[in-house]
N, C-alpha and C. Protein backbone atom coordinates (compact mmCIF):
# COMPACT_ATOMS: atom_id res chain seq x y z
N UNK A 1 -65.32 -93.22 -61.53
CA UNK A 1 -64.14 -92.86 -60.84
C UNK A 1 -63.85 -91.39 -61.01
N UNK A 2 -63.35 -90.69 -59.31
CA UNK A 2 -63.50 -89.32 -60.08
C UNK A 2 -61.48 -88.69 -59.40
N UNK A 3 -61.44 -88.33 -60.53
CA UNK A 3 -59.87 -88.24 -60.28
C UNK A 3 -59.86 -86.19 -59.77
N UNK A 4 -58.98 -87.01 -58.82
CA UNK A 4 -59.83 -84.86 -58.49
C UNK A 4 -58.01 -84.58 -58.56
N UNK A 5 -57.76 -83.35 -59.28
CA UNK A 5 -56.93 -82.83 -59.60
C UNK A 5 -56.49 -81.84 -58.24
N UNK A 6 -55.54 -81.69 -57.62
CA UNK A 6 -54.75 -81.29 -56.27
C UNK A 6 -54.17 -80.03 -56.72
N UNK A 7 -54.09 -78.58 -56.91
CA UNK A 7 -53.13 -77.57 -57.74
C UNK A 7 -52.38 -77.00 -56.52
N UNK A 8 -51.26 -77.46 -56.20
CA UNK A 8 -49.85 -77.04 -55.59
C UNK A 8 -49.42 -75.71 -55.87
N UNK A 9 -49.60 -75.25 -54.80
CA UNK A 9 -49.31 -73.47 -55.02
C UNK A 9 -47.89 -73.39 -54.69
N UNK A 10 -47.10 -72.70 -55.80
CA UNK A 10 -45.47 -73.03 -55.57
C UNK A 10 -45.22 -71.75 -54.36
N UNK A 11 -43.69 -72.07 -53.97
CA UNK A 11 -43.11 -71.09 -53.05
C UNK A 11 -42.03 -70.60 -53.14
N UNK A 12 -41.98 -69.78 -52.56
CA UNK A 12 -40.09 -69.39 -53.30
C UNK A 12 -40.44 -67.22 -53.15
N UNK A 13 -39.42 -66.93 -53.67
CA UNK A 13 -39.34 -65.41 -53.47
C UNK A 13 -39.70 -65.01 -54.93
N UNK A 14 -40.34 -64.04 -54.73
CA UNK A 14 -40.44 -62.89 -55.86
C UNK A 14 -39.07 -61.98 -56.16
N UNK A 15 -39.33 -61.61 -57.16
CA UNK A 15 -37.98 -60.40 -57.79
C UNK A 15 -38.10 -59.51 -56.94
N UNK A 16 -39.13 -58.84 -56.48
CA UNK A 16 -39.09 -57.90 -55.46
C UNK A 16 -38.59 -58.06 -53.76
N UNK A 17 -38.83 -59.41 -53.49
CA UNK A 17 -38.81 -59.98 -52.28
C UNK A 17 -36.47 -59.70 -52.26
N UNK A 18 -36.42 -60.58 -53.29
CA UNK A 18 -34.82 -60.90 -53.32
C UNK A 18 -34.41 -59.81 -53.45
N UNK A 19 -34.56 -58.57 -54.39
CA UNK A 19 -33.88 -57.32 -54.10
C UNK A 19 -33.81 -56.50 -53.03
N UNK A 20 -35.20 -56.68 -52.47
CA UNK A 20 -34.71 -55.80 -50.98
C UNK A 20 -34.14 -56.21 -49.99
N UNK A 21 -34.05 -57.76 -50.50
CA UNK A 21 -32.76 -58.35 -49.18
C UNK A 21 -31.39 -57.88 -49.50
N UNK A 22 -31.44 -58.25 -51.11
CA UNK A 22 -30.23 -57.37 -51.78
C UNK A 22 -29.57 -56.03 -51.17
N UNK A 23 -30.31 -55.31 -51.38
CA UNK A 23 -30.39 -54.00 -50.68
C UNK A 23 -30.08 -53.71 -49.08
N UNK A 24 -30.73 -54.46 -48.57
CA UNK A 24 -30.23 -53.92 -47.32
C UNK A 24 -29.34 -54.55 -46.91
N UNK A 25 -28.82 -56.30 -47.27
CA UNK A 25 -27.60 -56.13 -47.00
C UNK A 25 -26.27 -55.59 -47.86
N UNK A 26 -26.57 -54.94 -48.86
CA UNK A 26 -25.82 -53.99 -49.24
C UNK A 26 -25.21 -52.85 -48.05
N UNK A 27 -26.45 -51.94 -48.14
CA UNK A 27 -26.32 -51.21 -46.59
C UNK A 27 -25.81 -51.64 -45.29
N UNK A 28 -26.18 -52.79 -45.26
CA UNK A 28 -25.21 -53.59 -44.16
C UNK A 28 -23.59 -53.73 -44.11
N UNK A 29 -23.41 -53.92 -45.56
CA UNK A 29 -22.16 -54.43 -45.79
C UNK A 29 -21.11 -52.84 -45.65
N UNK A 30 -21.93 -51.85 -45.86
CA UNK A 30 -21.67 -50.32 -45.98
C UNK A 30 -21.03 -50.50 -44.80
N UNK A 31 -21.55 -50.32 -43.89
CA UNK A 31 -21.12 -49.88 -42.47
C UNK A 31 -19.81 -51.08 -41.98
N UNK A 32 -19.94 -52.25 -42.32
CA UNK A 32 -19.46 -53.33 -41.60
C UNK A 32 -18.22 -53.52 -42.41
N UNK A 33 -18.02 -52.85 -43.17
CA UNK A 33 -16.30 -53.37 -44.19
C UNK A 33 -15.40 -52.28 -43.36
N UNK A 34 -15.67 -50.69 -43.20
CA UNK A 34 -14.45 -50.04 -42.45
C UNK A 34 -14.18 -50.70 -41.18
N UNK A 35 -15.41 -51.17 -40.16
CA UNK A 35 -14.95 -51.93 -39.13
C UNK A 35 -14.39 -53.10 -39.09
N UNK A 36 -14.50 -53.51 -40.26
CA UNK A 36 -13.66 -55.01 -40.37
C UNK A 36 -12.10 -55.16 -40.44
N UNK A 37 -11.61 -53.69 -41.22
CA UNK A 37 -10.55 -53.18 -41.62
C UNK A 37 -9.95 -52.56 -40.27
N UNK A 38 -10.27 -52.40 -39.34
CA UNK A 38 -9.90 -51.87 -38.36
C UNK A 38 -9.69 -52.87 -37.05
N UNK A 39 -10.27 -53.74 -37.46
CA UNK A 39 -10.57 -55.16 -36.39
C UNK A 39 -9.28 -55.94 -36.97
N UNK A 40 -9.32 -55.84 -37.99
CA UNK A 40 -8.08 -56.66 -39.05
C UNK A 40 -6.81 -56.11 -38.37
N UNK A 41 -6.42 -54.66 -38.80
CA UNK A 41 -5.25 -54.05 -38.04
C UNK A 41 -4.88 -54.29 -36.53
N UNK A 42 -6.08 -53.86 -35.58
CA UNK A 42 -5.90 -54.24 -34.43
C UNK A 42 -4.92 -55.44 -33.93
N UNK A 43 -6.00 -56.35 -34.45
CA UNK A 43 -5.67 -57.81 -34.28
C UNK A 43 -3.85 -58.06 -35.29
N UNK A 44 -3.69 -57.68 -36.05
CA UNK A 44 -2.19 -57.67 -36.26
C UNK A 44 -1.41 -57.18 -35.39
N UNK A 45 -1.94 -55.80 -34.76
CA UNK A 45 -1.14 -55.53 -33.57
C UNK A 45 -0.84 -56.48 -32.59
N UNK A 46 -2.08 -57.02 -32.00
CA UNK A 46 -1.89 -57.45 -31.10
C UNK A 46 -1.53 -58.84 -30.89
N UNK A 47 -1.14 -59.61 -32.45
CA UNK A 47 -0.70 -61.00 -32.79
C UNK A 47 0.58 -60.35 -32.67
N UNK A 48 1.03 -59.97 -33.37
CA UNK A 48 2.70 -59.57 -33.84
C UNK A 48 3.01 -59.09 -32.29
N UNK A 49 2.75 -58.53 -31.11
CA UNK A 49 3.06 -57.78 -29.82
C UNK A 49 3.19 -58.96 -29.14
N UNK A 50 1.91 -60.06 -28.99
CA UNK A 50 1.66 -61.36 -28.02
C UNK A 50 3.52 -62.41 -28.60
N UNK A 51 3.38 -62.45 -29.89
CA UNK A 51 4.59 -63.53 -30.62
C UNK A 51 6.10 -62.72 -30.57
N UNK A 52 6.00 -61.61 -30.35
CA UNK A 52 6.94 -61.50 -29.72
C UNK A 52 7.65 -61.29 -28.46
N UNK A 53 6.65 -60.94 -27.63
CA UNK A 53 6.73 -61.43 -26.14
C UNK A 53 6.95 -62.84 -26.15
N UNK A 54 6.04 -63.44 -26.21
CA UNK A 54 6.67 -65.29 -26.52
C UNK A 54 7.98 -65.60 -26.84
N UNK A 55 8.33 -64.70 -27.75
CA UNK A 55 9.40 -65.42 -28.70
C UNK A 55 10.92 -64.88 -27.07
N UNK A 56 10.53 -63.34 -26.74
CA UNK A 56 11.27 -62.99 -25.84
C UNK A 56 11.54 -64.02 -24.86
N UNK A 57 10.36 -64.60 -24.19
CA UNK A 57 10.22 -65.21 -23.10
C UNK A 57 10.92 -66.84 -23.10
N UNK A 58 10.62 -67.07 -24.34
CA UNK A 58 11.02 -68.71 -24.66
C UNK A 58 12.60 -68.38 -24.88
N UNK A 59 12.78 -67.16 -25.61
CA UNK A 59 15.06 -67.84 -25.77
C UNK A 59 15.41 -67.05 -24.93
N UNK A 60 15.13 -66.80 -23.18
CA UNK A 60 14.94 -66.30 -21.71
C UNK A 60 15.26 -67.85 -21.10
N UNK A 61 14.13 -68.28 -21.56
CA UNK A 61 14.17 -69.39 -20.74
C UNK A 61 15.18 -70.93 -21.58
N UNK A 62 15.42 -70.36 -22.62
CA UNK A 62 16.64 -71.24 -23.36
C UNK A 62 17.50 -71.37 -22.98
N UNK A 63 18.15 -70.01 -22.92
CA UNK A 63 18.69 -69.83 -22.45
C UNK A 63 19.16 -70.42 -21.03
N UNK A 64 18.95 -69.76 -19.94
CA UNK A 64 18.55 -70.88 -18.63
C UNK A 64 18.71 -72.05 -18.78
N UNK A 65 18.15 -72.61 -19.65
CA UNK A 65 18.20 -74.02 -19.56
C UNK A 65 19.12 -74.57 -20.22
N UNK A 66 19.68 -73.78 -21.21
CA UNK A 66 20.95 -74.84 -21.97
C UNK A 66 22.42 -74.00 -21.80
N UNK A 67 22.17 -73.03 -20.39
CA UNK A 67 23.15 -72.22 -19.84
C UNK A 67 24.27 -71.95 -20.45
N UNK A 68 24.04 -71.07 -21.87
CA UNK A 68 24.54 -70.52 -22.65
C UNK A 68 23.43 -69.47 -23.49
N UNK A 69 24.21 -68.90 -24.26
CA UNK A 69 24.04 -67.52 -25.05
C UNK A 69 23.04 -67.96 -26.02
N UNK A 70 21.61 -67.33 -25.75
CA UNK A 70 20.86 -67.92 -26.99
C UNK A 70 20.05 -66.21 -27.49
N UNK A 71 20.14 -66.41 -28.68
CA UNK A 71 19.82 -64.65 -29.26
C UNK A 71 18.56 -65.18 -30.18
N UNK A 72 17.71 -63.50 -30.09
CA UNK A 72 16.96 -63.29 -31.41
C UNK A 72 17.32 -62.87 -32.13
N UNK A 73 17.56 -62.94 -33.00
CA UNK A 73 17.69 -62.10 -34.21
C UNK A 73 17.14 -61.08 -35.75
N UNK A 74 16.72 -60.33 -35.67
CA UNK A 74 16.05 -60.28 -36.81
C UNK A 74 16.19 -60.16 -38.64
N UNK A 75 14.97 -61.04 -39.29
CA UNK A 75 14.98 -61.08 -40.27
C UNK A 75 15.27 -60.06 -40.82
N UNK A 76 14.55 -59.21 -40.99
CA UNK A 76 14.33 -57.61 -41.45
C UNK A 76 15.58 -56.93 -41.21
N UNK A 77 16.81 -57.41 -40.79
CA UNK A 77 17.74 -56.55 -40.23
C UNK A 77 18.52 -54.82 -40.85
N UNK A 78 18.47 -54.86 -42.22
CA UNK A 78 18.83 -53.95 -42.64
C UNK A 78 18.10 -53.16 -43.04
N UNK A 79 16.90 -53.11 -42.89
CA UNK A 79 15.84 -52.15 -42.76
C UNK A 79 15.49 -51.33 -41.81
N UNK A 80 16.34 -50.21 -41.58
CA UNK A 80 16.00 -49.90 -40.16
C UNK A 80 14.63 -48.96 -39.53
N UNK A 81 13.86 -49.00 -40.60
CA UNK A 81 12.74 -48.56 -39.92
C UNK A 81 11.65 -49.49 -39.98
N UNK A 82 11.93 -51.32 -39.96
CA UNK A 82 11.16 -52.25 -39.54
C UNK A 82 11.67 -53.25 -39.13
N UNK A 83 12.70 -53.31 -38.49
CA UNK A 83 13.73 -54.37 -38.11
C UNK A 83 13.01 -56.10 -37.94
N UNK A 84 12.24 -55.61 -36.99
CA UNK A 84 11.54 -56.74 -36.68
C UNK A 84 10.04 -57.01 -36.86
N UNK A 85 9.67 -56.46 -38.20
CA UNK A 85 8.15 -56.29 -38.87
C UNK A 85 8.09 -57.30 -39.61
N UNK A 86 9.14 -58.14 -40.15
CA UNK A 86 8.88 -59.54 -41.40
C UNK A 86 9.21 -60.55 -40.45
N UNK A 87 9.66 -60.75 -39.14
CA UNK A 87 10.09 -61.58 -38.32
C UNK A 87 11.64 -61.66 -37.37
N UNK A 88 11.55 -63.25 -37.18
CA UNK A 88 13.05 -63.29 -35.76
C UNK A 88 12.90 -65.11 -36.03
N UNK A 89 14.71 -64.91 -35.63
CA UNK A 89 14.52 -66.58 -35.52
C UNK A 89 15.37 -66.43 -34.18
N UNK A 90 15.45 -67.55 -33.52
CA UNK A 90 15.99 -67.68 -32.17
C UNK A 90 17.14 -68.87 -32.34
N UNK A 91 18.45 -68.14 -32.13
CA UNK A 91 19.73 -69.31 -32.22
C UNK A 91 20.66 -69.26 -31.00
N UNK A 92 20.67 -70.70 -31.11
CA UNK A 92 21.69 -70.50 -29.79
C UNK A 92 22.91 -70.73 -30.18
N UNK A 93 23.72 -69.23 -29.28
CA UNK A 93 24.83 -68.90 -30.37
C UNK A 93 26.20 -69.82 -29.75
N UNK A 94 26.13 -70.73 -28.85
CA UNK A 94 27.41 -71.66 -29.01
C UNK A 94 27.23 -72.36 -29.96
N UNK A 95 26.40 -73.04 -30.13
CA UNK A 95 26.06 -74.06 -31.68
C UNK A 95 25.93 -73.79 -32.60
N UNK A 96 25.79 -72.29 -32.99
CA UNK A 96 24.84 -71.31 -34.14
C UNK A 96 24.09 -72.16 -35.25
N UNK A 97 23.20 -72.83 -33.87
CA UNK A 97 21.95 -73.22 -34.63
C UNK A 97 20.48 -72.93 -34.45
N UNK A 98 19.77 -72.86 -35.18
CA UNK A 98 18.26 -71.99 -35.23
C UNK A 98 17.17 -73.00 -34.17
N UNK A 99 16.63 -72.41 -33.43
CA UNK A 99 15.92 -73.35 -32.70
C UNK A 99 14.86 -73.13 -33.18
N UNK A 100 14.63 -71.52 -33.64
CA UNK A 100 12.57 -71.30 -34.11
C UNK A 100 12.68 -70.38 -34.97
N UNK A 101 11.99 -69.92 -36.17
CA UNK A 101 12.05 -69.13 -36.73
C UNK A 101 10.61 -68.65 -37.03
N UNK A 102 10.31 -67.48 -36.37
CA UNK A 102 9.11 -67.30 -36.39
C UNK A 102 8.92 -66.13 -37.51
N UNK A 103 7.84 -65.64 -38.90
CA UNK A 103 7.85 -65.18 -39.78
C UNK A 103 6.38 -64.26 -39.45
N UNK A 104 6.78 -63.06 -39.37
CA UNK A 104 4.99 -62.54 -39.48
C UNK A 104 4.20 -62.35 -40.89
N UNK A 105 3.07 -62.11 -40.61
CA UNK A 105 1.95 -62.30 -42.21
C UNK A 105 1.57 -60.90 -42.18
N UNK A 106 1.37 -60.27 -40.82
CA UNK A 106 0.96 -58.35 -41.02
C UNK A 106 1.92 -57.68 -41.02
N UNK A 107 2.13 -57.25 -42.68
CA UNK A 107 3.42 -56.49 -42.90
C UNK A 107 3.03 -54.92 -43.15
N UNK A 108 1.73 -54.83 -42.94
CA UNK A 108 1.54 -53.44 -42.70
C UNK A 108 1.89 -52.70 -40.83
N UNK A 109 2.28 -53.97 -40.46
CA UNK A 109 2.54 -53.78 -38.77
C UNK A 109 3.98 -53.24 -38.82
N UNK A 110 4.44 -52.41 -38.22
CA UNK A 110 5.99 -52.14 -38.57
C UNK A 110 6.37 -52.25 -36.56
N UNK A 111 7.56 -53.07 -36.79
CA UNK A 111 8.36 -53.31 -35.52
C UNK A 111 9.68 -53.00 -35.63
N UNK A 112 9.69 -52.10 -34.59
CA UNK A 112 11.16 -51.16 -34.81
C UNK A 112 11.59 -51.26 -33.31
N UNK A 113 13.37 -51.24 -33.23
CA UNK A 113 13.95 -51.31 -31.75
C UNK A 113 14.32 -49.46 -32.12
N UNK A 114 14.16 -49.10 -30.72
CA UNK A 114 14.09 -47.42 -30.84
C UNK A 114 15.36 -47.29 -29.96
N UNK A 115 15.78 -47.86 -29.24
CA UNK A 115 17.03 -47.57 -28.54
C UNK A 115 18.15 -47.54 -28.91
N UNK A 116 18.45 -48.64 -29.95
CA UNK A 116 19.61 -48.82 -30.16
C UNK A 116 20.28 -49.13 -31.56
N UNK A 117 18.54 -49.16 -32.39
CA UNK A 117 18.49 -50.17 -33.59
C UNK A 117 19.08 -51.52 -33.50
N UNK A 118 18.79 -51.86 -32.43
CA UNK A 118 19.51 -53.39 -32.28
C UNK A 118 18.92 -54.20 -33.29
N UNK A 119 19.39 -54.75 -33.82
CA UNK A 119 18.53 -56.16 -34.83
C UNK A 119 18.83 -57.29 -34.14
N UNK A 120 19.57 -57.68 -32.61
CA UNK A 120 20.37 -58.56 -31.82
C UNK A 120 19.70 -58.17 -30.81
N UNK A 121 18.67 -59.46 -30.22
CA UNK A 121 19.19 -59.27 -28.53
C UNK A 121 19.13 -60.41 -28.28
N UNK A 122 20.59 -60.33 -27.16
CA UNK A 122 21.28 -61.79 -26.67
C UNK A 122 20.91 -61.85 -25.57
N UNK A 123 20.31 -63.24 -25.17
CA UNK A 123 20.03 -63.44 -23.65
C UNK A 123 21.50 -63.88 -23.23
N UNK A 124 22.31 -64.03 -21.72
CA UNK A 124 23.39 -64.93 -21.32
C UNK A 124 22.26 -65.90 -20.36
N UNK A 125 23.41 -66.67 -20.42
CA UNK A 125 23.02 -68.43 -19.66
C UNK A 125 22.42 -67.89 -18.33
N UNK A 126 22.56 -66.83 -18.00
CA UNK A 126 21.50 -65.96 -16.17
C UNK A 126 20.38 -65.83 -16.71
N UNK A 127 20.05 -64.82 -17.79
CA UNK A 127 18.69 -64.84 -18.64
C UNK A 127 18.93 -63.34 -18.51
N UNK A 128 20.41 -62.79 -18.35
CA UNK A 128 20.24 -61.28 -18.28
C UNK A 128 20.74 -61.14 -19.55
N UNK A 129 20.50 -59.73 -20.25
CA UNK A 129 20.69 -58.96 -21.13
C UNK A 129 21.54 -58.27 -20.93
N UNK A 130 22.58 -58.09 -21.73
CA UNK A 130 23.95 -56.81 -21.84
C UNK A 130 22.99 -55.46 -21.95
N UNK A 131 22.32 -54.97 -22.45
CA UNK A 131 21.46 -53.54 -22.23
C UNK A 131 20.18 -53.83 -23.11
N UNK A 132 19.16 -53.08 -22.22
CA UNK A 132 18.07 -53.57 -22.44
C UNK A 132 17.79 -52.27 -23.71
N UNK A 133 16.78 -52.89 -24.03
CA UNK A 133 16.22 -51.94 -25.15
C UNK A 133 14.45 -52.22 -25.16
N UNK A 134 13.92 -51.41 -26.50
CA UNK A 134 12.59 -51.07 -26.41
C UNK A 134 12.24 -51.42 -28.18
N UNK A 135 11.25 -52.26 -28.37
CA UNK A 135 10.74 -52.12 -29.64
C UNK A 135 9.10 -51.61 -29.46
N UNK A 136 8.85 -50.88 -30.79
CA UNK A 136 8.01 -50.17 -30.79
C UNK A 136 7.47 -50.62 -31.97
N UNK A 137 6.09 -51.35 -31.93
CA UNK A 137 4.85 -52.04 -32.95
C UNK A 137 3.94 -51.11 -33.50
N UNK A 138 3.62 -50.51 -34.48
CA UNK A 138 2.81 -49.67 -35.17
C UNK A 138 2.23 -50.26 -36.33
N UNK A 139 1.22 -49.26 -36.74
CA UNK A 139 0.53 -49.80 -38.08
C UNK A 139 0.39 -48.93 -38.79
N UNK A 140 0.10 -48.26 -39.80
CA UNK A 140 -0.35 -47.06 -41.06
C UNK A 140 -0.82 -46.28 -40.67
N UNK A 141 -2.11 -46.94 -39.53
CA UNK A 141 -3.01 -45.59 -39.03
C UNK A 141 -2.06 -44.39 -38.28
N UNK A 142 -2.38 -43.21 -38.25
CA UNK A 142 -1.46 -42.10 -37.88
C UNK A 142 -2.22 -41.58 -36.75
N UNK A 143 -1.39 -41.72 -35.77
CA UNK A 143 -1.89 -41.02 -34.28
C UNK A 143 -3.01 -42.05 -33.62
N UNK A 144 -2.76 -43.57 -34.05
CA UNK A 144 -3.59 -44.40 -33.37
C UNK A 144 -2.56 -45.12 -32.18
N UNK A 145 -2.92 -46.08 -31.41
CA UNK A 145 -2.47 -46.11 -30.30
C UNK A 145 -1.68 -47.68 -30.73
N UNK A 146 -0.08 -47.46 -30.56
CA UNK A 146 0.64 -48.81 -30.61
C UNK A 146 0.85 -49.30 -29.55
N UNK A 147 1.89 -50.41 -29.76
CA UNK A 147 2.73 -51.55 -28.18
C UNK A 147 4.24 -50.51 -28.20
N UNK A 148 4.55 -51.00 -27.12
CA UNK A 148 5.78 -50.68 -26.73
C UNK A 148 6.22 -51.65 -25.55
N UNK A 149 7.35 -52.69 -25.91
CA UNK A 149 7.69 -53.64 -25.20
C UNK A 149 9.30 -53.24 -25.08
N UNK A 150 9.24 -53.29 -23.57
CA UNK A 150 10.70 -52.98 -22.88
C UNK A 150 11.20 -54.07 -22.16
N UNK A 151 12.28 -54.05 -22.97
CA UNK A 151 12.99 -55.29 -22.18
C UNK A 151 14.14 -54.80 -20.97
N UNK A 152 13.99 -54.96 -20.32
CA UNK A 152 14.47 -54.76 -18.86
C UNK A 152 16.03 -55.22 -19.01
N UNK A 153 16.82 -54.86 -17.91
CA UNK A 153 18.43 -55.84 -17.92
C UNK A 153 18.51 -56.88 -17.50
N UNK A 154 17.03 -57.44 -16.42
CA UNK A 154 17.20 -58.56 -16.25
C UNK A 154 16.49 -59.44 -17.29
N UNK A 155 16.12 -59.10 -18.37
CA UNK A 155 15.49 -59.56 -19.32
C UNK A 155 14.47 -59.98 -19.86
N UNK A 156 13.22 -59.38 -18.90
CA UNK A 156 11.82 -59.59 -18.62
C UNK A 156 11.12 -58.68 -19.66
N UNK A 157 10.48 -58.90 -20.57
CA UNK A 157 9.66 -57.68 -21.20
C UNK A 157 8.49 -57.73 -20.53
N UNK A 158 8.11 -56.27 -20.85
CA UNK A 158 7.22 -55.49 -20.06
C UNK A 158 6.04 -54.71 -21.53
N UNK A 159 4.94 -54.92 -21.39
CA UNK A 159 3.99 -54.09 -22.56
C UNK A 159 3.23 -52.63 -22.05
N UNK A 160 3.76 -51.68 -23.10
CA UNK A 160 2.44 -50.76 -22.57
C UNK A 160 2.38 -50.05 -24.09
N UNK A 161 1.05 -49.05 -23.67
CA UNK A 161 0.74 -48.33 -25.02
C UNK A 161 1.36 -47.33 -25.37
N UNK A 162 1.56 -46.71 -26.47
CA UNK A 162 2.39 -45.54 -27.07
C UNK A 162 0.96 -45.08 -27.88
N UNK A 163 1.45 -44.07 -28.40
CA UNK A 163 0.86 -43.00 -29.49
C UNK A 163 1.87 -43.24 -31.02
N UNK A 164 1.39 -43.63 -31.76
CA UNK A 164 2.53 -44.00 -33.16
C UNK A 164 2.27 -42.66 -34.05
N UNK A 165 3.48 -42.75 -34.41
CA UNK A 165 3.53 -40.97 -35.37
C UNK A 165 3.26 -41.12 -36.59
């Protein structure tokens, strides 16, 4: 009987093999962390700009519909150079009760009303506004490009870009 011995050649990586993967995605990671950081900010902009258009649009149409006085308000109120950067809740003010309270998470985003420092805007039961105003969304970066949402008298906001100082 002849027993024949089979020798299994193992597989797997060498020390040399694993470090230069090491390595280059090191180098990889080089380039791809400032753009991540910048994709990060963006995207706060443009969450915190979208949720508050929403938030505009929905106690607009609360309004309307439960044909009375329904306001935002903001959290942040006595801060006046971020009024509406930690959030808004929406109450309708015959009942003065809270219908939504929406809280933001990018607090490096700063949301400021530039017209009037309003920390208040009241829709009436038409869906018009007593005077319109303008908040202005920025982030840290200096001389990068923010939102600027204008709310009209009939109470429609409107988005466009600014230059943030």
């Amino acid at each position: 009987m002849n027993i024949i011995k089979t020798h299994k050649t193992q597989r797997g990586f060498t020390i040399l093999e694993l470090m230069i993967v090491i390595a280059v995605g090191g180098i990889l990671a080089m380039f791809a962390l400032p753009n991540f950081s910048i994709m990060m900010k963006n995207n706060c902009m443009v969450t915190k700009t979208n949720s508050l258009i929403s938030s505009l649009q929905f106690a607009r149409s609360e309004a309307v519909k439960r044909n009375n006085s329904v306001s935002l308000n903001a959290l942040n109120g006595a801060d006046t150079s971020n009024e509406w950067g930690t959030g808004w809740n929406i109450v309708d003010n015959s009942t003065a009760t809270t219908i939504r309270v929406v809280q933001q998470e990018c607090l490096a985003t700063t949301a400021n009303e530039t017209t009037l420092d309003k920390t208040v805007i009241s829709y009436a039961g038409d869906g018009f506004i007593q005077s319109n105003g303008t908040i202005e969304i920025c982030d840290d970066r200096v001389g990068e490009t923010g939102r600027r949402i204008t709310i009209s008298a009939t109470g429609r906001p409107a988005v466009s870009e600014i230059a943030c100082p």
